[in-house]
N, C-alpha and C. Protein backbone atom coordinates (compact mmCIF):
# COMPACT_ATOMS: atom_id res chain seq x y z
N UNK A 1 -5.92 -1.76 -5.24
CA UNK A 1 -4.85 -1.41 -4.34
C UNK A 1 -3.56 -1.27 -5.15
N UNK A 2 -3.30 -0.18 -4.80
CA UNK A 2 -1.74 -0.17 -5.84
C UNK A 2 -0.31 0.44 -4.19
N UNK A 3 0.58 0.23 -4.98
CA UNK A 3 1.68 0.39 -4.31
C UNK A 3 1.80 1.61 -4.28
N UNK A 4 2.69 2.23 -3.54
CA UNK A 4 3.38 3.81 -3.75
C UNK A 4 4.54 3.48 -3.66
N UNK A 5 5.28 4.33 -4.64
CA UNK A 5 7.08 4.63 -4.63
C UNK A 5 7.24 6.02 -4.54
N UNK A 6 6.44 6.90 -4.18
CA UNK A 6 6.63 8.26 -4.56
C UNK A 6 7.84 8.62 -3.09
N UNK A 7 8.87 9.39 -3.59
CA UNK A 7 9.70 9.93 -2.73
C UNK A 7 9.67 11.36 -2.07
N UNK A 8 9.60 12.01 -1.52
CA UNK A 8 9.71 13.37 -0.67
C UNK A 8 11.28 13.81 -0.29
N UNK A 9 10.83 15.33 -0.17
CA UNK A 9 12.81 15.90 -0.16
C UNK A 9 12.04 16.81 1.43
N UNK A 10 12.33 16.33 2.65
CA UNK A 10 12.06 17.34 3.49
C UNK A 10 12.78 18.63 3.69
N UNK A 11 12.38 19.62 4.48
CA UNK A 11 13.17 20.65 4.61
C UNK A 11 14.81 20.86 5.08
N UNK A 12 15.05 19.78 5.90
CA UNK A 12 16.22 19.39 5.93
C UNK A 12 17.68 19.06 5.15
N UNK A 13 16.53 18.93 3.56
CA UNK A 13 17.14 17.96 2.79
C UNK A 13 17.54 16.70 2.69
N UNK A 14 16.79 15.88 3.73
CA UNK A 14 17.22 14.66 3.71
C UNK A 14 15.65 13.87 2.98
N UNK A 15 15.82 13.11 2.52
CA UNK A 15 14.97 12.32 1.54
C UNK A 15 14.05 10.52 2.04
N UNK A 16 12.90 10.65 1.59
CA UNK A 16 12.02 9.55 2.20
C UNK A 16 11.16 8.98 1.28
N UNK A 17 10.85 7.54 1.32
CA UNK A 17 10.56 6.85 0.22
C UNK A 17 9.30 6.16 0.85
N UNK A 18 8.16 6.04 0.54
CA UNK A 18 7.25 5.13 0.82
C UNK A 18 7.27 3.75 0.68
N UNK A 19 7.44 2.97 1.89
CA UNK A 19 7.66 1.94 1.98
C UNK A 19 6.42 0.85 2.27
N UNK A 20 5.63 0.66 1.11
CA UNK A 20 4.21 -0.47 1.36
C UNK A 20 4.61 -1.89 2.53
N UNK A 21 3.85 -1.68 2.70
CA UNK A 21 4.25 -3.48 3.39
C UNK A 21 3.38 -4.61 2.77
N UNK A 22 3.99 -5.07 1.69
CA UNK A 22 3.51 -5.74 0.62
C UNK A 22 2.51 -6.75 1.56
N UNK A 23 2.92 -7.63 2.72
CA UNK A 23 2.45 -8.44 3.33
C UNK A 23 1.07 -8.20 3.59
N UNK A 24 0.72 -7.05 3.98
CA UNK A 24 -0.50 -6.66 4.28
C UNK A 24 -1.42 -6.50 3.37
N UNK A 25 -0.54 -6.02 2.31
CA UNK A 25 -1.49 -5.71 0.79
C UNK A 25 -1.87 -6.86 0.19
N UNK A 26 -1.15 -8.05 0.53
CA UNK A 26 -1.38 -9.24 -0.11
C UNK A 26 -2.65 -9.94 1.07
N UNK A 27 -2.46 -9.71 1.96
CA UNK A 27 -3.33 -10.08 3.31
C UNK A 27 -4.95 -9.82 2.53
N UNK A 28 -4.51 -8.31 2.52
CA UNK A 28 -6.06 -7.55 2.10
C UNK A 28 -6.72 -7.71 1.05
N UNK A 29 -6.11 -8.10 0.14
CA UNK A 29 -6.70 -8.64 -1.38
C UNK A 29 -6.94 -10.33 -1.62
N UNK A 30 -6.15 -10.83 -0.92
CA UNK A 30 -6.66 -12.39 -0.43
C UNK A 30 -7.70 -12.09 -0.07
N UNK A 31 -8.33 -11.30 1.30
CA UNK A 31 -9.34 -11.27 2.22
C UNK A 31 -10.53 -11.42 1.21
N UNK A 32 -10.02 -10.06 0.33
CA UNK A 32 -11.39 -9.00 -0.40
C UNK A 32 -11.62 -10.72 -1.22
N UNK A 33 -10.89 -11.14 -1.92
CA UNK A 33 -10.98 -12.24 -3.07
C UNK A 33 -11.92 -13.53 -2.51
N UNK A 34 -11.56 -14.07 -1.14
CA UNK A 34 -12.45 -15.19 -0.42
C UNK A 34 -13.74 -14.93 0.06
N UNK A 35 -14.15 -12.99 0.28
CA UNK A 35 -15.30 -12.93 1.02
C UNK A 35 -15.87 -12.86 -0.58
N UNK A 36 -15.49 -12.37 -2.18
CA UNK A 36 -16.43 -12.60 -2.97
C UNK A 36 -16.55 -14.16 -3.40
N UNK A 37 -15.60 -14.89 -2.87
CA UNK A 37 -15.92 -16.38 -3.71
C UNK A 37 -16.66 -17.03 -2.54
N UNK A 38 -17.13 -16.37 -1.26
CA UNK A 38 -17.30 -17.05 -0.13
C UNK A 38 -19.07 -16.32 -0.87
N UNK A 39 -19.11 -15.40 -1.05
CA UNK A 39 -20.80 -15.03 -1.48
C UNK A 39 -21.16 -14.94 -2.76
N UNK A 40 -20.65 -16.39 -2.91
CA UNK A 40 -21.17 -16.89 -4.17
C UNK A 40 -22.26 -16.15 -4.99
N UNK A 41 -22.39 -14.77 -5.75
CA UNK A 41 -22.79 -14.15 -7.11
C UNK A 41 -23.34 -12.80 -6.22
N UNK A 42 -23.00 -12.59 -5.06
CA UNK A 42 -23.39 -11.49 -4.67
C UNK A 42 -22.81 -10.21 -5.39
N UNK A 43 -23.53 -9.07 -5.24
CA UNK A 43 -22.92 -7.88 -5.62
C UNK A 43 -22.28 -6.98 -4.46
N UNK A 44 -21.53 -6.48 -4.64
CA UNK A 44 -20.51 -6.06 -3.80
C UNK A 44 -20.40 -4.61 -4.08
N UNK A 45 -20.35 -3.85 -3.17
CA UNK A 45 -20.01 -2.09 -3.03
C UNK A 45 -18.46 -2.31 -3.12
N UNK A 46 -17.83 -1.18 -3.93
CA UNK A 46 -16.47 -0.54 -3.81
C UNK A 46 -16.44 -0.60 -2.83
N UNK A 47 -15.12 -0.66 -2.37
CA UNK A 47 -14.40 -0.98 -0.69
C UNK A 47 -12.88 -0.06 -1.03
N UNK A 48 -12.31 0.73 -0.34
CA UNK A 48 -11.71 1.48 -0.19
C UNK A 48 -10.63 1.02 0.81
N UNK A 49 -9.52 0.25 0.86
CA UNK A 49 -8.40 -0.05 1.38
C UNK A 49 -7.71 0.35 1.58
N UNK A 50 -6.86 0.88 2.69
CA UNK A 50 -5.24 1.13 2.53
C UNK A 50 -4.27 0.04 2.98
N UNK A 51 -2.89 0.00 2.53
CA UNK A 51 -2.37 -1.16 3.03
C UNK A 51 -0.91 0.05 3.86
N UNK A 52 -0.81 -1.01 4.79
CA UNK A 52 0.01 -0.27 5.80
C UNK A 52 1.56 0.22 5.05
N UNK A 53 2.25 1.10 5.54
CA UNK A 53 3.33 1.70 4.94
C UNK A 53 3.98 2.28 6.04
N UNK A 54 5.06 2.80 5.62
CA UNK A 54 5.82 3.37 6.45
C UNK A 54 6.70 4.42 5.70
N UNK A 55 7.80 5.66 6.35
CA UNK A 55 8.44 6.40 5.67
C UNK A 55 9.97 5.85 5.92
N UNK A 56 10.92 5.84 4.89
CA UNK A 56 12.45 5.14 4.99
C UNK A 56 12.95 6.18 4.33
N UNK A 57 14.07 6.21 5.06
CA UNK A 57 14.78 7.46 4.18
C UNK A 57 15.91 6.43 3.68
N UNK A 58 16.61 6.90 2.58
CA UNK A 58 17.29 6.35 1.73
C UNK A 58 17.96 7.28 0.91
N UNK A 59 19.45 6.87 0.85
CA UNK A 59 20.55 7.68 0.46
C UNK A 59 20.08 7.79 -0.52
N UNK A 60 19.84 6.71 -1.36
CA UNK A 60 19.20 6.82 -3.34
C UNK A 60 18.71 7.84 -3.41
N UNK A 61 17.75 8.06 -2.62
CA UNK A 61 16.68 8.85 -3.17
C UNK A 61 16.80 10.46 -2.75
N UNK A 62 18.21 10.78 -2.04
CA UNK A 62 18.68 12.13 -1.61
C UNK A 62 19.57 12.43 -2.72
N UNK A 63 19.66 11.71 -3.94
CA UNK A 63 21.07 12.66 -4.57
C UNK A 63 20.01 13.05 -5.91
């Protein structure tokens, strides 16, 4: 799970920043971490996560 910072310039010209919600990302990787220590030597399939986000516009990121 990785973060995003990537920013966007809409047609408007006004500007938007991806905003992770760390809380959740930390939620979800706790989770993933207890169900492998909870199945003690099992093998495990890739699991494909997203962690919740949102769009913020921000002066910074318009100039």
């Amino acid at each position: 799970m990785r973060q995003s910072g990537a920013a966007g310039l809409r047609r408007d010209g006004r500007s938007h920043t991806v905003s992770t919600d760390l809380n959740d990302l930390a939620a979800k990787a706790v989770n993933l971490l207890r169900k492998r220590i909870d199945e003690d030597g099992t093998d495990f399939k890739p699991e494909k996560l997203t962690a919740d986000f949102r769009l913020v516009r921000r002066e910074s990121t318009g100039r």
